[in-house]
N, C-alpha and C. Protein backbone atom coordinates (compact mmCIF):
# COMPACT_ATOMS: atom_id res chain seq x y z
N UNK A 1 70.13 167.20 81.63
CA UNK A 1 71.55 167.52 81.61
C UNK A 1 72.09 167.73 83.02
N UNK A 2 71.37 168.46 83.68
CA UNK A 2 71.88 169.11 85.10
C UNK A 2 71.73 167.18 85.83
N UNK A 3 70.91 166.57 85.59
CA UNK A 3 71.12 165.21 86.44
C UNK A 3 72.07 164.44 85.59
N UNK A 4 72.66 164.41 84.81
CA UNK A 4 73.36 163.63 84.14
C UNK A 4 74.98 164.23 84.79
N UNK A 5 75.36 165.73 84.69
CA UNK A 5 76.45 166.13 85.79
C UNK A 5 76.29 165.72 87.03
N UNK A 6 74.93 166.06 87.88
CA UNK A 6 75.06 165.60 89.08
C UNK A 6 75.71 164.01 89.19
N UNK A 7 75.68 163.22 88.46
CA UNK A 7 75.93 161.96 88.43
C UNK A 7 77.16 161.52 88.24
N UNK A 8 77.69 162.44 87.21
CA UNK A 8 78.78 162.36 87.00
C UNK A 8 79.81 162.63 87.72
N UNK A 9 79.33 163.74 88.85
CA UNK A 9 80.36 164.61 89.80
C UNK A 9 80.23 163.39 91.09
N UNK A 10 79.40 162.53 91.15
CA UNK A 10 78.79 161.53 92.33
C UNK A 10 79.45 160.54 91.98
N UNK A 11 79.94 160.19 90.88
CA UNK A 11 80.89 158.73 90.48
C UNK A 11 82.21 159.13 90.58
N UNK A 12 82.66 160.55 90.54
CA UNK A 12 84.04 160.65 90.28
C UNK A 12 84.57 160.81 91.72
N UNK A 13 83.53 161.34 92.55
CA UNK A 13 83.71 161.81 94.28
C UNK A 13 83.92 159.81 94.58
N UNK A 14 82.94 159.02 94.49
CA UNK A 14 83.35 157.39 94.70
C UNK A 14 84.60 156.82 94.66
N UNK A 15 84.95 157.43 92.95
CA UNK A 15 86.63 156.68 92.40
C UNK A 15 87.46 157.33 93.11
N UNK A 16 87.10 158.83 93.80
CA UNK A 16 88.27 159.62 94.33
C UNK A 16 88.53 158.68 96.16
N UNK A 17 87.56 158.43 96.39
CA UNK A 17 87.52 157.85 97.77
C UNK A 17 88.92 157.01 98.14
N UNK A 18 89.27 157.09 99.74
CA UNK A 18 90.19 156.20 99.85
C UNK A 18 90.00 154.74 99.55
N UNK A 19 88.92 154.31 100.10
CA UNK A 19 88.78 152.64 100.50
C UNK A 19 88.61 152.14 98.72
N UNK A 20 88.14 152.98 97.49
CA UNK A 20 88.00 152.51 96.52
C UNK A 20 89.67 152.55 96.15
N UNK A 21 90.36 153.30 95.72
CA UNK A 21 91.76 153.78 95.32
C UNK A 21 92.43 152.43 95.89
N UNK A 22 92.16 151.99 97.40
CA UNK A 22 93.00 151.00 97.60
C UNK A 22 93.06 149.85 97.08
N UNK A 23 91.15 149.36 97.21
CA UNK A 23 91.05 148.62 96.44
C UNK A 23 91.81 148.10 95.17
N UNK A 24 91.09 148.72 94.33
CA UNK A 24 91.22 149.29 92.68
C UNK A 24 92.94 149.10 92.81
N UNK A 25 94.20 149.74 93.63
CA UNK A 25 95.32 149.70 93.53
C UNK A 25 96.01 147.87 93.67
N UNK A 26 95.11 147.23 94.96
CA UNK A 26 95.47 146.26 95.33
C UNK A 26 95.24 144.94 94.30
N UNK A 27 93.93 145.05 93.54
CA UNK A 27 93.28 144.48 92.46
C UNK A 27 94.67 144.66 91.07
N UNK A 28 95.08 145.65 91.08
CA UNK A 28 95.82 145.95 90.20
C UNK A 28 97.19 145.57 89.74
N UNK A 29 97.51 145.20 91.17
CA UNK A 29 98.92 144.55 91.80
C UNK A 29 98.91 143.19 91.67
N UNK A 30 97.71 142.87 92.08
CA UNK A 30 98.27 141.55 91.71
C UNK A 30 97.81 140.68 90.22
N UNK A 31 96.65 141.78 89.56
CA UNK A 31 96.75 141.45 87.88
C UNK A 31 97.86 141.71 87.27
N UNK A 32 98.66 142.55 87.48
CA UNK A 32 100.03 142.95 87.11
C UNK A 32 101.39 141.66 87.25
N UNK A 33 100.93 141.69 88.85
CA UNK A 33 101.90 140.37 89.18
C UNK A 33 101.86 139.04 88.74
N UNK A 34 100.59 139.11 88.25
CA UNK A 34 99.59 137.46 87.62
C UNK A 34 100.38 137.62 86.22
N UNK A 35 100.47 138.70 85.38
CA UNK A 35 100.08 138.81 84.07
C UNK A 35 101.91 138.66 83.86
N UNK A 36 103.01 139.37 84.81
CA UNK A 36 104.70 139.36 84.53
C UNK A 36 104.79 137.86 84.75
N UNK A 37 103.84 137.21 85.28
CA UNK A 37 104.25 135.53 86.21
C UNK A 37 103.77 134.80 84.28
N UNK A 38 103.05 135.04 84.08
CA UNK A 38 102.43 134.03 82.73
C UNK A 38 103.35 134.85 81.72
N UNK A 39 103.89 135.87 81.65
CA UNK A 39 104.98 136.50 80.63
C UNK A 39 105.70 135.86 80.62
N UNK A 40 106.42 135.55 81.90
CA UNK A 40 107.98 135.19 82.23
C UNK A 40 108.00 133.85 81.67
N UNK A 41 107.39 132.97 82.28
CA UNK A 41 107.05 131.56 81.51
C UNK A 41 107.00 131.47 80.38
N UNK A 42 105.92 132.44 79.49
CA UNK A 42 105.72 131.75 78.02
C UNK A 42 106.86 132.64 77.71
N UNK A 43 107.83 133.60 77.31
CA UNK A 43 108.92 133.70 77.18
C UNK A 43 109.96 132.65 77.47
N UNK A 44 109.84 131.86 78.68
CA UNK A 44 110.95 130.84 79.03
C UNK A 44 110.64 129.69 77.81
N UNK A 45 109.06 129.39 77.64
CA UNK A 45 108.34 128.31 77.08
C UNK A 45 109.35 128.84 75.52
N UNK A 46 108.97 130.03 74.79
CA UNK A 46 109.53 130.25 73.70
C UNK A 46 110.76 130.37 72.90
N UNK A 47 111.42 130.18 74.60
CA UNK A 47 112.89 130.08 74.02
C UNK A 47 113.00 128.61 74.01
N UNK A 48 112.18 127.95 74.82
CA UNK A 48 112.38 126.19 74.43
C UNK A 48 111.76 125.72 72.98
N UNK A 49 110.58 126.41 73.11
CA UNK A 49 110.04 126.14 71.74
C UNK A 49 109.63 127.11 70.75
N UNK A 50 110.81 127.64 70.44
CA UNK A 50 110.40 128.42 69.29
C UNK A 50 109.97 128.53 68.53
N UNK A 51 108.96 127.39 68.21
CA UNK A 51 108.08 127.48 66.46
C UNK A 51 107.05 127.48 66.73
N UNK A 52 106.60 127.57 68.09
CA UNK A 52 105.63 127.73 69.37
C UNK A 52 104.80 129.24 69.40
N UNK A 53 104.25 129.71 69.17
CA UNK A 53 103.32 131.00 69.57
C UNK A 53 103.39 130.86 70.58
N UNK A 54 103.78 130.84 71.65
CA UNK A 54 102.66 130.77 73.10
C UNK A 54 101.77 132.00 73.01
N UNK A 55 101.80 132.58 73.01
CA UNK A 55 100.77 134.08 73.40
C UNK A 55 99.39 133.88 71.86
N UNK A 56 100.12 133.80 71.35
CA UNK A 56 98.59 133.83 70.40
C UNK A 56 97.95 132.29 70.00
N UNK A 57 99.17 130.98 70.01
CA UNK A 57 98.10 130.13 69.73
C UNK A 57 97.73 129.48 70.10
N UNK A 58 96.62 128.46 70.24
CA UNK A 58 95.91 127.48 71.15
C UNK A 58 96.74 126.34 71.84
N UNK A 59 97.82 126.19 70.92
CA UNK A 59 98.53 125.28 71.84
C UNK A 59 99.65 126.07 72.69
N UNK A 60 100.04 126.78 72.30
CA UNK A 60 100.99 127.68 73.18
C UNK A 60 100.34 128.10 74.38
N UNK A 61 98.98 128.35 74.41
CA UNK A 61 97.86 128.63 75.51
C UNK A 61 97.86 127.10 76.33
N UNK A 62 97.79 126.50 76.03
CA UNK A 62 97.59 125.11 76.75
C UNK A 62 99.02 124.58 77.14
N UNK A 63 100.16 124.60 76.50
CA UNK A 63 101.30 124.64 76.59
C UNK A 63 101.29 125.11 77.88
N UNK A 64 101.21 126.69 78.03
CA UNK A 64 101.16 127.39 79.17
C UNK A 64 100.58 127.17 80.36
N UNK A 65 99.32 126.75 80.27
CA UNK A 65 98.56 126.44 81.40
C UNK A 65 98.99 125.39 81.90
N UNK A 66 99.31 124.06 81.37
CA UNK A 66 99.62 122.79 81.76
C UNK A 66 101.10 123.34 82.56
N UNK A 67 102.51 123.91 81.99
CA UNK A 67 103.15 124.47 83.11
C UNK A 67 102.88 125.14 84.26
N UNK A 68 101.87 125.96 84.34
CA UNK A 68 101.65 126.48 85.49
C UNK A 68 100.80 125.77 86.28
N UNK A 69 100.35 124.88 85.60
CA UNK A 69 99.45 123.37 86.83
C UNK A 69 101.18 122.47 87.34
N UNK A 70 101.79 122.71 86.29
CA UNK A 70 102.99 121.79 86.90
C UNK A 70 103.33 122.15 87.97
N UNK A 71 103.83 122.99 87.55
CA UNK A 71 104.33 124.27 88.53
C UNK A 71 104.10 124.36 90.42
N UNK A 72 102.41 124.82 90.20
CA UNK A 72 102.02 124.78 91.06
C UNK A 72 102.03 123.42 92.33
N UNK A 73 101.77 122.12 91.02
CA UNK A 73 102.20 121.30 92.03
C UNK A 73 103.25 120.75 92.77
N UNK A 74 104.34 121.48 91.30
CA UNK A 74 105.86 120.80 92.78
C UNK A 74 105.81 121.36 93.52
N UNK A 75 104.96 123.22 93.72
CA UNK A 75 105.14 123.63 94.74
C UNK A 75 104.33 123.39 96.18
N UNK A 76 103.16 122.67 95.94
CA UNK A 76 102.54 122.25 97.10
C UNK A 76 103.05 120.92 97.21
N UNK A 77 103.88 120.04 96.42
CA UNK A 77 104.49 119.03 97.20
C UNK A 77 105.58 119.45 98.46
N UNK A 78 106.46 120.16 97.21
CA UNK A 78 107.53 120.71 98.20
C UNK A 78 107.11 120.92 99.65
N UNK A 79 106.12 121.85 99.93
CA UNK A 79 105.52 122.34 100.93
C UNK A 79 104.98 121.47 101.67
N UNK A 80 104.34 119.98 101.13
CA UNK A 80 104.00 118.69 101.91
C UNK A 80 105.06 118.48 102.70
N UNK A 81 106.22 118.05 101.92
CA UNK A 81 107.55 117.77 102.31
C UNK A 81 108.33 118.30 103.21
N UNK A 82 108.56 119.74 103.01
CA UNK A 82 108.76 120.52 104.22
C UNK A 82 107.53 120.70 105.42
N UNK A 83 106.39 120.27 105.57
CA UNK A 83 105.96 120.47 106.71
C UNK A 83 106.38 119.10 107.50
N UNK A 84 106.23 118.10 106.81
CA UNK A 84 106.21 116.91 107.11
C UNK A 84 107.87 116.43 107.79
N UNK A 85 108.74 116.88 107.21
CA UNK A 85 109.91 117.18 107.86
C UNK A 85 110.03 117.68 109.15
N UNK A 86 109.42 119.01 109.13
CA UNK A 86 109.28 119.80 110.37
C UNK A 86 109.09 118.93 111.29
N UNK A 87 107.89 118.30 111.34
CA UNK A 87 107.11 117.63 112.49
C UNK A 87 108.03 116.85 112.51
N UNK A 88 108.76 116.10 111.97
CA UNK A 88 109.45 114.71 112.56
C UNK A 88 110.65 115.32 112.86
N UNK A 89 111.23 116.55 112.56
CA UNK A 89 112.60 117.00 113.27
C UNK A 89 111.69 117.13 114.49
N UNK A 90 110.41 117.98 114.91
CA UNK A 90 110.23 118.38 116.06
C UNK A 90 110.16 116.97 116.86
N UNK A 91 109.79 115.84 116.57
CA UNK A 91 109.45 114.41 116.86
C UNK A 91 110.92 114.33 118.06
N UNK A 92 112.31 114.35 116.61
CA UNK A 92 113.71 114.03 117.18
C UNK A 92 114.24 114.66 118.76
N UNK A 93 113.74 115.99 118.37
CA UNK A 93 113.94 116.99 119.32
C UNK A 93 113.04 116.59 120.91
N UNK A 94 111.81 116.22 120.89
CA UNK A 94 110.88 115.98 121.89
C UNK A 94 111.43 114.55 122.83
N UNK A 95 111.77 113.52 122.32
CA UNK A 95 111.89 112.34 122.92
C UNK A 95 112.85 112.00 123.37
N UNK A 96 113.32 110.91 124.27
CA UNK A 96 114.30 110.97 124.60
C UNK A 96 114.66 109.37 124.88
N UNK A 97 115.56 108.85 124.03
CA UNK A 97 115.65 107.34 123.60
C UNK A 97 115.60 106.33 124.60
N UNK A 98 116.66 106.59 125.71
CA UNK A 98 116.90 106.00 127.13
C UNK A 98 115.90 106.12 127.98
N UNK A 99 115.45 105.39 128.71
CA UNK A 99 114.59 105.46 129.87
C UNK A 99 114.70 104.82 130.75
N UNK A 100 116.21 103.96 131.10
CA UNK A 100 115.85 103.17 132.19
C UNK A 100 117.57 103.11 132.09
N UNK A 101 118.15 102.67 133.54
CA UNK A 101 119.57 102.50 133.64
C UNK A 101 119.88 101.41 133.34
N UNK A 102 119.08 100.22 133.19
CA UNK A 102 119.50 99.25 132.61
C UNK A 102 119.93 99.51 131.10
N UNK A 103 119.05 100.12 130.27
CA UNK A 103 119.22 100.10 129.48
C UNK A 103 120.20 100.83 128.50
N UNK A 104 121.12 101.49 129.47
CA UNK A 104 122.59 102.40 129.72
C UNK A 104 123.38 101.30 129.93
N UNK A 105 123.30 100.59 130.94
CA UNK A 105 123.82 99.52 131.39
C UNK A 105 124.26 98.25 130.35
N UNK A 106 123.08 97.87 129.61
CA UNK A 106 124.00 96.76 128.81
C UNK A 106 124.75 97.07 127.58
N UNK A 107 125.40 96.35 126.81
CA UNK A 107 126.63 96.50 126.14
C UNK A 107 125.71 96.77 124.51
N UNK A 108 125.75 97.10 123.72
CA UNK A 108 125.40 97.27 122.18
C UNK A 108 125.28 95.86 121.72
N UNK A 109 126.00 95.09 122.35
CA UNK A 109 126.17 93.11 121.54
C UNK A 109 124.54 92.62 121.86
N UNK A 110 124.46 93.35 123.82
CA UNK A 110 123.52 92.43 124.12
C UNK A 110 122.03 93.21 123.38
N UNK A 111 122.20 94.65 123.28
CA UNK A 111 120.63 94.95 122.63
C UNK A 111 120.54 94.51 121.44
N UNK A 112 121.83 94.26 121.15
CA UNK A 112 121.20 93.24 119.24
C UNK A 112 120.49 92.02 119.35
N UNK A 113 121.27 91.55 120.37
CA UNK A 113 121.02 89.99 120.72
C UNK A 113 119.46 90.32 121.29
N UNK A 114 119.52 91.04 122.37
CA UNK A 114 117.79 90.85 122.45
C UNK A 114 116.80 91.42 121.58
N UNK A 115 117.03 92.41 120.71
CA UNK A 115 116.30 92.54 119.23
C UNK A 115 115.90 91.36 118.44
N UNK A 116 117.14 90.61 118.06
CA UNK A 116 117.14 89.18 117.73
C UNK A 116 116.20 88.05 118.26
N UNK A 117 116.10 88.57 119.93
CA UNK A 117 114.91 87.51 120.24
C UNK A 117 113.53 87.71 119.88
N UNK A 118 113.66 89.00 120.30
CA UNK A 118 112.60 89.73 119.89
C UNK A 118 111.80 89.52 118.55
N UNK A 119 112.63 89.47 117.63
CA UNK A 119 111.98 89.40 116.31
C UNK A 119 111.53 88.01 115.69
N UNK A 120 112.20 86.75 117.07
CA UNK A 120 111.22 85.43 116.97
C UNK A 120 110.26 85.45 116.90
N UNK A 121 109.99 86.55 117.82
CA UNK A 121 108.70 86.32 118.95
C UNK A 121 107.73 87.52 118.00
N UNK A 122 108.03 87.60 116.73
CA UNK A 122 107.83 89.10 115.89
C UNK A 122 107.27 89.79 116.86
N UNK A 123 107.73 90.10 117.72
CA UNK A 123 107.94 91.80 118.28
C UNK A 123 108.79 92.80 117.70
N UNK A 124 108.25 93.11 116.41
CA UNK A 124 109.54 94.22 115.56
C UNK A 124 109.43 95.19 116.45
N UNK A 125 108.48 95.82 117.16
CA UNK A 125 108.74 97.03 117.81
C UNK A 125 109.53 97.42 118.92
N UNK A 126 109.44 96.14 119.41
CA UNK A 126 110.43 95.82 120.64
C UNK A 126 111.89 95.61 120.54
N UNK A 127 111.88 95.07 118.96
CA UNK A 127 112.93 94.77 118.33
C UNK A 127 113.53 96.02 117.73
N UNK A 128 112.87 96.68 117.20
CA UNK A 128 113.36 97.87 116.49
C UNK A 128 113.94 98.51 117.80
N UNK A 129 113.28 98.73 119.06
CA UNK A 129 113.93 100.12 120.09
C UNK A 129 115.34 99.06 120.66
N UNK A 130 115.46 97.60 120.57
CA UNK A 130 116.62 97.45 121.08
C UNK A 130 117.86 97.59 120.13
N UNK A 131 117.49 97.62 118.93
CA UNK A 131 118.38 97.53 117.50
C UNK A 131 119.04 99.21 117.36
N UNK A 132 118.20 99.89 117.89
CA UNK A 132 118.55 101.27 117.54
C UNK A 132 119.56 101.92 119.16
N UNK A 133 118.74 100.99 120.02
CA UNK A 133 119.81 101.74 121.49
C UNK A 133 121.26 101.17 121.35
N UNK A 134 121.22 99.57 121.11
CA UNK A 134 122.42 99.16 120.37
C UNK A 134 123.28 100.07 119.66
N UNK A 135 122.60 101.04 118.45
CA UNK A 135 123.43 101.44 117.61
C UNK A 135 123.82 102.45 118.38
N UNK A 136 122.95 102.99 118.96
CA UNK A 136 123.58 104.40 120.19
C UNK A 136 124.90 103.99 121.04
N UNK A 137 124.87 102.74 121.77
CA UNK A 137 125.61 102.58 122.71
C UNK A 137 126.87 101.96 122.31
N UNK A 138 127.05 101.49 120.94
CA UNK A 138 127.90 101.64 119.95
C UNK A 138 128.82 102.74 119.28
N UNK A 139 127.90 104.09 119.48
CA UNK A 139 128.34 104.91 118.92
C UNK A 139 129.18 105.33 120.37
N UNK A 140 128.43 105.34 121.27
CA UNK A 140 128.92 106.08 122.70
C UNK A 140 130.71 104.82 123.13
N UNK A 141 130.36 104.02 122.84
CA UNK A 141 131.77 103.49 122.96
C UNK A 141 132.77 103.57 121.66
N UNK A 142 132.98 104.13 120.85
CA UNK A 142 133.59 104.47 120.16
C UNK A 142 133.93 105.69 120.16
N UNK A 143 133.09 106.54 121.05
CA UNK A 143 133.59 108.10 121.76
C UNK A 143 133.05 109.04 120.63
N UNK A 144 131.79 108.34 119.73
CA UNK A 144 131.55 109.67 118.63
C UNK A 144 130.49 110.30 119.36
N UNK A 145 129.80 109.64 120.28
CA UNK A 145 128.44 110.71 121.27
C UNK A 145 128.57 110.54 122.52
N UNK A 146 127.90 111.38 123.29
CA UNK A 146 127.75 110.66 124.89
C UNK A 146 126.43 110.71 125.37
N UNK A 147 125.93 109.14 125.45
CA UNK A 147 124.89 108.70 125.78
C UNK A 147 124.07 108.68 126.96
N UNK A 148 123.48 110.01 127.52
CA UNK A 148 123.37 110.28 128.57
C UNK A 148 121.44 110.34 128.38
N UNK A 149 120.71 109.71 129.77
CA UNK A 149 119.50 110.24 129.89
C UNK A 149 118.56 111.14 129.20
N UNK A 150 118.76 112.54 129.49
CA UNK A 150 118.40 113.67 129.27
C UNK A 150 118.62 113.73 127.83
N UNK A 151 119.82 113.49 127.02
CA UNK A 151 119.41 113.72 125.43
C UNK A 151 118.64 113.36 124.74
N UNK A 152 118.65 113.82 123.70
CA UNK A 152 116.97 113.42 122.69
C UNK A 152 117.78 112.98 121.25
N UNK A 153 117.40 112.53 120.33
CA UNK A 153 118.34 112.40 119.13
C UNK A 153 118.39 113.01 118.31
N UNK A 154 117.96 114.50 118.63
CA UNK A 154 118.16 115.79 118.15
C UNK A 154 119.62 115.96 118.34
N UNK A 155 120.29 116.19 119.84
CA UNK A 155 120.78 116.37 120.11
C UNK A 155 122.80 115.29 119.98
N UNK A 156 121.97 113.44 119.71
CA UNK A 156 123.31 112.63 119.17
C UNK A 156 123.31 112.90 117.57
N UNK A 157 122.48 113.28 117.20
CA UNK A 157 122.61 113.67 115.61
C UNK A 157 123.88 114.94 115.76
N UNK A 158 123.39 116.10 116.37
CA UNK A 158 124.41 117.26 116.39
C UNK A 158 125.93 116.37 116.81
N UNK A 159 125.83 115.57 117.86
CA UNK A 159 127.09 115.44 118.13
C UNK A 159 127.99 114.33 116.97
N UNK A 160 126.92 113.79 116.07
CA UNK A 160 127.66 112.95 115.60
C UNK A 160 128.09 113.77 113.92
N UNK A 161 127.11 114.72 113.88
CA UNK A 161 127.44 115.86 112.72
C UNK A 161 128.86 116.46 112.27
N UNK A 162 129.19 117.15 113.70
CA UNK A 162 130.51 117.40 114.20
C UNK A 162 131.76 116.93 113.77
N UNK A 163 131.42 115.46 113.91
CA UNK A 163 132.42 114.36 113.66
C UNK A 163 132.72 113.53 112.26
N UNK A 164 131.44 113.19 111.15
CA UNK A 164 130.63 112.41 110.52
C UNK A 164 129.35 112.64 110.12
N UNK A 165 129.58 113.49 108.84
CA UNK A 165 128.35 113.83 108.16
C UNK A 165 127.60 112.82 107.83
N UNK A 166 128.08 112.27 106.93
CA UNK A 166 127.63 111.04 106.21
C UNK A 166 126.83 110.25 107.53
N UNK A 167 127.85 109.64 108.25
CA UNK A 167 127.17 108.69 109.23
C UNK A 167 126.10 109.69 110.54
N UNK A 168 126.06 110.77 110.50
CA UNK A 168 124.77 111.38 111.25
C UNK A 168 123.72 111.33 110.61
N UNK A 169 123.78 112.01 109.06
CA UNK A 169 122.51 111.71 107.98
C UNK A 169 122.09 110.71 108.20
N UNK A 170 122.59 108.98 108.38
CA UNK A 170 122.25 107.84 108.41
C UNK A 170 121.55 107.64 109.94
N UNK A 171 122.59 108.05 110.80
CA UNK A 171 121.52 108.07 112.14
C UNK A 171 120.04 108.36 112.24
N UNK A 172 120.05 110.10 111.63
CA UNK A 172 119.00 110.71 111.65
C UNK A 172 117.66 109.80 110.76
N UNK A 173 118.05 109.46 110.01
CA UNK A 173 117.42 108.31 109.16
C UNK A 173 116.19 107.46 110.35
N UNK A 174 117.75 106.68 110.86
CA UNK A 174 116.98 105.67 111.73
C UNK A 174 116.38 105.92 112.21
N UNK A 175 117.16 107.07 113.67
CA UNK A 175 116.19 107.76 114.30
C UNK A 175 114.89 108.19 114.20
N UNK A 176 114.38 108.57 112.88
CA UNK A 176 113.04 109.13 112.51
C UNK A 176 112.06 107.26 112.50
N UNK A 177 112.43 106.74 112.22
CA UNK A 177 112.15 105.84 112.10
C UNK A 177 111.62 105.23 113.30
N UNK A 178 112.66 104.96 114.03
CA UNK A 178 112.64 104.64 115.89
C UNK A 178 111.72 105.42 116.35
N UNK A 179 111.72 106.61 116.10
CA UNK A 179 110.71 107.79 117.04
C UNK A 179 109.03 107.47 116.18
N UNK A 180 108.98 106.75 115.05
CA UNK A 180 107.61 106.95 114.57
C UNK A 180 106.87 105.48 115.38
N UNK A 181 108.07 104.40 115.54
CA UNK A 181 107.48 102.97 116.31
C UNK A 181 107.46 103.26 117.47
N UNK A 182 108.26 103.70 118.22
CA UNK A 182 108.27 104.33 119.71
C UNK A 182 107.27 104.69 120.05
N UNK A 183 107.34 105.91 119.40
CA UNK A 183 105.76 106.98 119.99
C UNK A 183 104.98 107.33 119.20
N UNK A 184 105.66 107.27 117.75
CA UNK A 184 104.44 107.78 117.17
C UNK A 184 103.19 106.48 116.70
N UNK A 185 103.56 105.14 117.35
CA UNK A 185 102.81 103.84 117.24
C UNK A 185 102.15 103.04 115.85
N UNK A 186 103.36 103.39 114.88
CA UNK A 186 103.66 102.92 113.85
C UNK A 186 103.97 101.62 113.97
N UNK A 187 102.97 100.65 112.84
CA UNK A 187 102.89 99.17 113.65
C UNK A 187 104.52 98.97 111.76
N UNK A 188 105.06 97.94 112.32
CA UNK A 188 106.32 97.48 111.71
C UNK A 188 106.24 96.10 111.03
N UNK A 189 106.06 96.69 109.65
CA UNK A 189 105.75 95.72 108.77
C UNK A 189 107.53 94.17 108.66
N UNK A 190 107.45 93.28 108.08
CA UNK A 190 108.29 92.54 108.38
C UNK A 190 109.53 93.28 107.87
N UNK A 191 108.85 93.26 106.28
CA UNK A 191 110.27 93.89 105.43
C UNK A 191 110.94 95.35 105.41
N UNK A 192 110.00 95.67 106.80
CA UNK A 192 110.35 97.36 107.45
C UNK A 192 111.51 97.07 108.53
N UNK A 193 111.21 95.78 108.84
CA UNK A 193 111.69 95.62 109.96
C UNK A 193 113.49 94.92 109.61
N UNK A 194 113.31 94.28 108.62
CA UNK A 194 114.54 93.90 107.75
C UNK A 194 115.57 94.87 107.32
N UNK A 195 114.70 95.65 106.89
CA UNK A 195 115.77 97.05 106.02
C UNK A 195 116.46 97.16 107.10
N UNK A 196 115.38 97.77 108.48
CA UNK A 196 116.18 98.59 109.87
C UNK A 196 117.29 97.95 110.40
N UNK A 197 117.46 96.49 110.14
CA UNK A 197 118.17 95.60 110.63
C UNK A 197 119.29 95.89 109.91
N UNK A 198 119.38 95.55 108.78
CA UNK A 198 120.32 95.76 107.90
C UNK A 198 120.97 97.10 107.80
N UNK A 199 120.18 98.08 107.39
CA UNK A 199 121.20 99.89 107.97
C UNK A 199 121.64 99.97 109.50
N UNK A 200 121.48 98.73 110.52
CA UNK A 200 122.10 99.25 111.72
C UNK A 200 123.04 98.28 111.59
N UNK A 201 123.16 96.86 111.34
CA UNK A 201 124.37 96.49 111.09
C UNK A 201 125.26 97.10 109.97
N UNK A 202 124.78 98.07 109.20
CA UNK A 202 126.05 98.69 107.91
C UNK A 202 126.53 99.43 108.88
N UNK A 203 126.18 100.02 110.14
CA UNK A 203 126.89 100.87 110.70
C UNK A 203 127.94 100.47 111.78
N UNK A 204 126.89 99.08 112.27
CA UNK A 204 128.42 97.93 113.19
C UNK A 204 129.40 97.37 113.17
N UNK A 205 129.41 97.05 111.20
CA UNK A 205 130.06 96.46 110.39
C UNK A 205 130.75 95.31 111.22
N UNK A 206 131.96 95.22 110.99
CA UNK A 206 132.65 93.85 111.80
C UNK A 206 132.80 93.67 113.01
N UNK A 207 132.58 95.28 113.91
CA UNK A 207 132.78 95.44 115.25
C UNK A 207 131.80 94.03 116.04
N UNK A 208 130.77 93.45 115.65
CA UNK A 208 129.55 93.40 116.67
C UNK A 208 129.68 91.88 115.80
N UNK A 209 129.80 91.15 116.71
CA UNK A 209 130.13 89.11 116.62
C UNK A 209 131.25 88.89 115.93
N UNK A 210 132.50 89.71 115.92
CA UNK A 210 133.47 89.14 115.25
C UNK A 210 133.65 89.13 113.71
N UNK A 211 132.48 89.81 113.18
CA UNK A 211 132.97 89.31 112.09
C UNK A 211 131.44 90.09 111.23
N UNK A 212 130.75 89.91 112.05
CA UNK A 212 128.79 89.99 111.10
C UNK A 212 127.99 89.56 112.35
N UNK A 213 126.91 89.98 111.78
CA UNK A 213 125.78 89.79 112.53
C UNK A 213 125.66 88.10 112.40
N UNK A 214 124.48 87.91 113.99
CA UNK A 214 124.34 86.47 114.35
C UNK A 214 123.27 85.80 113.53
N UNK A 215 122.74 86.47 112.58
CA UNK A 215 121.61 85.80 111.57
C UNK A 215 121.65 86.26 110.23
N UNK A 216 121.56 85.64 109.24
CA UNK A 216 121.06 86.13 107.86
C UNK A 216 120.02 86.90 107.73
N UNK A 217 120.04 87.94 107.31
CA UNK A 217 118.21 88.15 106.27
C UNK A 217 118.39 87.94 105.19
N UNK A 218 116.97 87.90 104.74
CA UNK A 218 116.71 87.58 103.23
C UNK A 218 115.04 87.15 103.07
């Protein structure tokens, strides 16, 4: 008897301890938080399907689980999605489109036109960075950005935001695009290279040869 108290007074001195209490509290918190998370659901589940048990029957159990596999995965897509974003805003932000005064220098007609040669010679990549400075130096003569060195297309996105939601969303588009052949050395499949063609003339529309662009796609 006297060792059966001693034992007893030796387990309750343990449970009284800090580092157990926290434990034991922290363990507790989040069975609690686990157990309101699978409530809330099969409640949501039961108001969809009311002839449904969830809590007591086998399919209401599986019902359940298969949502919370759903669940879980839009949420690690989402989270794909938003990281993957991140990096290519940080992409926009880092680079900086212009690199040479020539290439300030000629007119938006002529970087189409040499894109155009370019894409004889299938150089899409070469083709893609003259198709996109084009659309810049397009935009800069129409007074919606100012096309200077030092900016990045972080920065003609903001200015064209300002002005033209719609048509900055579409920039930013390209842009991500431009910055993945540029630098990030994304090789440019044909019919990659077609689309790009085509969303930078929707943005030249009649301004650039009078009328349309100097070639068909298709």
């Amino acid at each position: 008897m006297l060792d059966a108290n001693k034992a007893r007074d030796e387990l309750k001195d343990i449970l009284n301890q800090k580092e157990y209490r926290v434990y034991d509290e922290s363990k507790g918190l989040f069975a609690t938080w686990w157990d309101n998370a699978k409530q809330w659901i099969a409640d949501k589940l039961e108001d969809l399907f009311p002839s449904v048990n969830i809590a007591d029957s086998a399919a209401g159990s599986i019902l359940l689980i298969i949502v919370i596999v759903v669940v879980l995965l839009l949420l690690a897509i989402s989270a794909y999605f938003l990281i993957r974003n991140h990096r290519r805003n940080k992409v926009l932000r880092k680079h900086k489109p212009l690199q040479s005064r020539n290439e300030l220098n000629w007119s938006y007609s002529q970087h189409v036109r040499e894109a155009e040669r370019l894409e004889a010679l299938s150089d899409f990549t070469g083709a893609v960075r003259h198709l996109f400075l084009g659309l810049l130096l397009f935009f800069h003569e129409k007074g919606w950005l100012e096309a200077r060195f030092w900016k990045t297309n972080w920065e003609y996105y903001e200015e064209l935001r300002k002005i033209d939601q719609s048509r900055a969303e579409q920039f930013f588009h390209l842009a991500q695009f431009f910055d993945e052949v540029t630098y990030g050395e994304r090789e440019v499949k044909s019919k990659e290279y077609i689309q790009f063609y085509e969303n930078v003339m929707k943005e030249l529309k009649e301004d650039l040869f009078g009328g349309g662009s100097s070639v068909e796609k298709g």
